[in-house]
Protein backbone atom coordinates (compact mmCIF):
# COMPACT_ATOMS: atom_id res chain seq x y z
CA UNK A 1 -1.37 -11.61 -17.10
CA UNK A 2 0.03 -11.28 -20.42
CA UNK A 3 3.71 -12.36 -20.61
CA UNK A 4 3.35 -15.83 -18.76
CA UNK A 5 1.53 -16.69 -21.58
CA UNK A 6 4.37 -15.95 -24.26
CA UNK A 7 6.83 -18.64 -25.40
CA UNK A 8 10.23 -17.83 -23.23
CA UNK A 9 8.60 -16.55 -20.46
CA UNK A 10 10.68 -17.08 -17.63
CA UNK A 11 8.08 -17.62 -15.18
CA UNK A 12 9.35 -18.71 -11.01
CA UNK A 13 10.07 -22.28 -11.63
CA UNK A 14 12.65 -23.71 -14.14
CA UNK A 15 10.61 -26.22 -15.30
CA UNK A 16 8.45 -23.71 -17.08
CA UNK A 17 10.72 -22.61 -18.91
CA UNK A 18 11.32 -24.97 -21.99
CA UNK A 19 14.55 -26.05 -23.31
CA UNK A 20 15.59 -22.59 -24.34
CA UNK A 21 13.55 -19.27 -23.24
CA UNK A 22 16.00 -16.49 -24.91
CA UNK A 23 15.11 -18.13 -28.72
CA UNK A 24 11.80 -18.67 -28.10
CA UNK A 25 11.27 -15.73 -26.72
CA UNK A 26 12.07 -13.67 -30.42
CA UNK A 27 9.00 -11.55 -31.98
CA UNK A 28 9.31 -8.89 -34.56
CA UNK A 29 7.90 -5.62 -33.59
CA UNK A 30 4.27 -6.37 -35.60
CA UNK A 31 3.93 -9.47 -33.76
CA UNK A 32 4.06 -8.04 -30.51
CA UNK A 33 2.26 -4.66 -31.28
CA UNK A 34 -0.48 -6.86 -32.66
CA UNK A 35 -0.58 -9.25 -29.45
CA UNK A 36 -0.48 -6.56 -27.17
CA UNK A 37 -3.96 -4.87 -28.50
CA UNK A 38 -5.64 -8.07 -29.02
CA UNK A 39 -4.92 -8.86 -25.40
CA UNK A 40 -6.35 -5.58 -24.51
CA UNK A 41 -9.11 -5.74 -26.16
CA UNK A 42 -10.51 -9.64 -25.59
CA UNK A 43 -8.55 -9.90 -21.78
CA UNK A 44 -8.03 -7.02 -20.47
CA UNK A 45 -11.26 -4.82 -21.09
CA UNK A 46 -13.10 -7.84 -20.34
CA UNK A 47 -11.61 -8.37 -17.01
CA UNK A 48 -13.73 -8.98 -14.06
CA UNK A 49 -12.85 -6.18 -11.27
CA UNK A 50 -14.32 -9.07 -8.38
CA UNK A 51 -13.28 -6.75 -5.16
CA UNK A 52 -12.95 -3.56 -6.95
CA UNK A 53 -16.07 -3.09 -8.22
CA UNK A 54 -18.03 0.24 -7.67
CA UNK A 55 -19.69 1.20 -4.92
CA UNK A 56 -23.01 1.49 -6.57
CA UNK A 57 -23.38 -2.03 -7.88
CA UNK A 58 -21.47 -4.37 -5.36
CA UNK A 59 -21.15 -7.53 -6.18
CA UNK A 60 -21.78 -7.35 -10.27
CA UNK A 61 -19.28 -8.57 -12.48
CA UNK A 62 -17.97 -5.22 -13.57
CA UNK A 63 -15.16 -4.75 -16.15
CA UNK A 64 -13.70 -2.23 -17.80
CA UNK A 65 -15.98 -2.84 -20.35
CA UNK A 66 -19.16 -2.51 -18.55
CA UNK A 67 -18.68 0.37 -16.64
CA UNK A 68 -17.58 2.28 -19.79
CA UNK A 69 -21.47 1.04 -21.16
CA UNK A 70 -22.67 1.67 -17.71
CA UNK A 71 -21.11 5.49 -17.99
CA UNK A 72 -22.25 6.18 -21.75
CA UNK A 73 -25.77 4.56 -20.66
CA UNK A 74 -26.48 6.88 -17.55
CA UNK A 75 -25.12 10.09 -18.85
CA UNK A 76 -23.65 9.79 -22.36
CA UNK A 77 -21.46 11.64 -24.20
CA UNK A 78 -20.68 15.22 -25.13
CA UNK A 79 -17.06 15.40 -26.62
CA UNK A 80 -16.27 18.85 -27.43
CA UNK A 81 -13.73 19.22 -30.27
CA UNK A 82 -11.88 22.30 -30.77
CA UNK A 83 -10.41 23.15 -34.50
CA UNK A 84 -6.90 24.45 -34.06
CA UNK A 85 -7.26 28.83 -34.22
CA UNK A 86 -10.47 28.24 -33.09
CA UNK A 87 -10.69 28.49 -29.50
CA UNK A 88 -13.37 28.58 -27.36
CA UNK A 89 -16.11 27.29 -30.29
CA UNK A 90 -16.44 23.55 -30.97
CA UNK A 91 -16.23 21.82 -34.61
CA UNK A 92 -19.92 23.03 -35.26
CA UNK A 93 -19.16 26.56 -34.83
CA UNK A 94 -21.22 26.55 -31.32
């Protein structure tokens, strides 16, 4: 879903491939470590799972996204730190 959007994408067909893939196809590193999290972010978590939605809510448009919400919403959170030496109490000392 990502990569046959990027310039020199090879794609199936030779006639999407512009006059030359291999040049266009050049990023530094910061370009593509910045592209990759902003497609994860806005496209990816945002997805629509369609057929794979959960069994609890068929037929909602469920993405990652919203069942994270969904999962924080019904039971929350309770993350339970531990400080290195420290095992078996959590970062309040409980």
């Amino acid at each position: 879903m990502l990569f046959e959007h990027l310039l020199g994408f090879t794609g199936t067909d030779v006639a999407d491939r512009g006059t030359d893939p291999e040049r266009a196809a050049s990023l530094p590193l910061t370009q593509v470590e910045h592209l990759v999290a902003t497609w994860i972010v806005g496209i990816w978590q945002n997805h629509k799972w369609g057929a794979y939605d959960p069994s609890w809510a068929p037929g909602d448009d469920h993405s990652r996204n919203t069942l994270f919400a969904a999962a924080m919403h019904q039971g929350g959170s309770d993350p339970d730190f531990r400080r290195a030496g420290r095992s078996g109490r959590g970062v309040l000392g409980c």
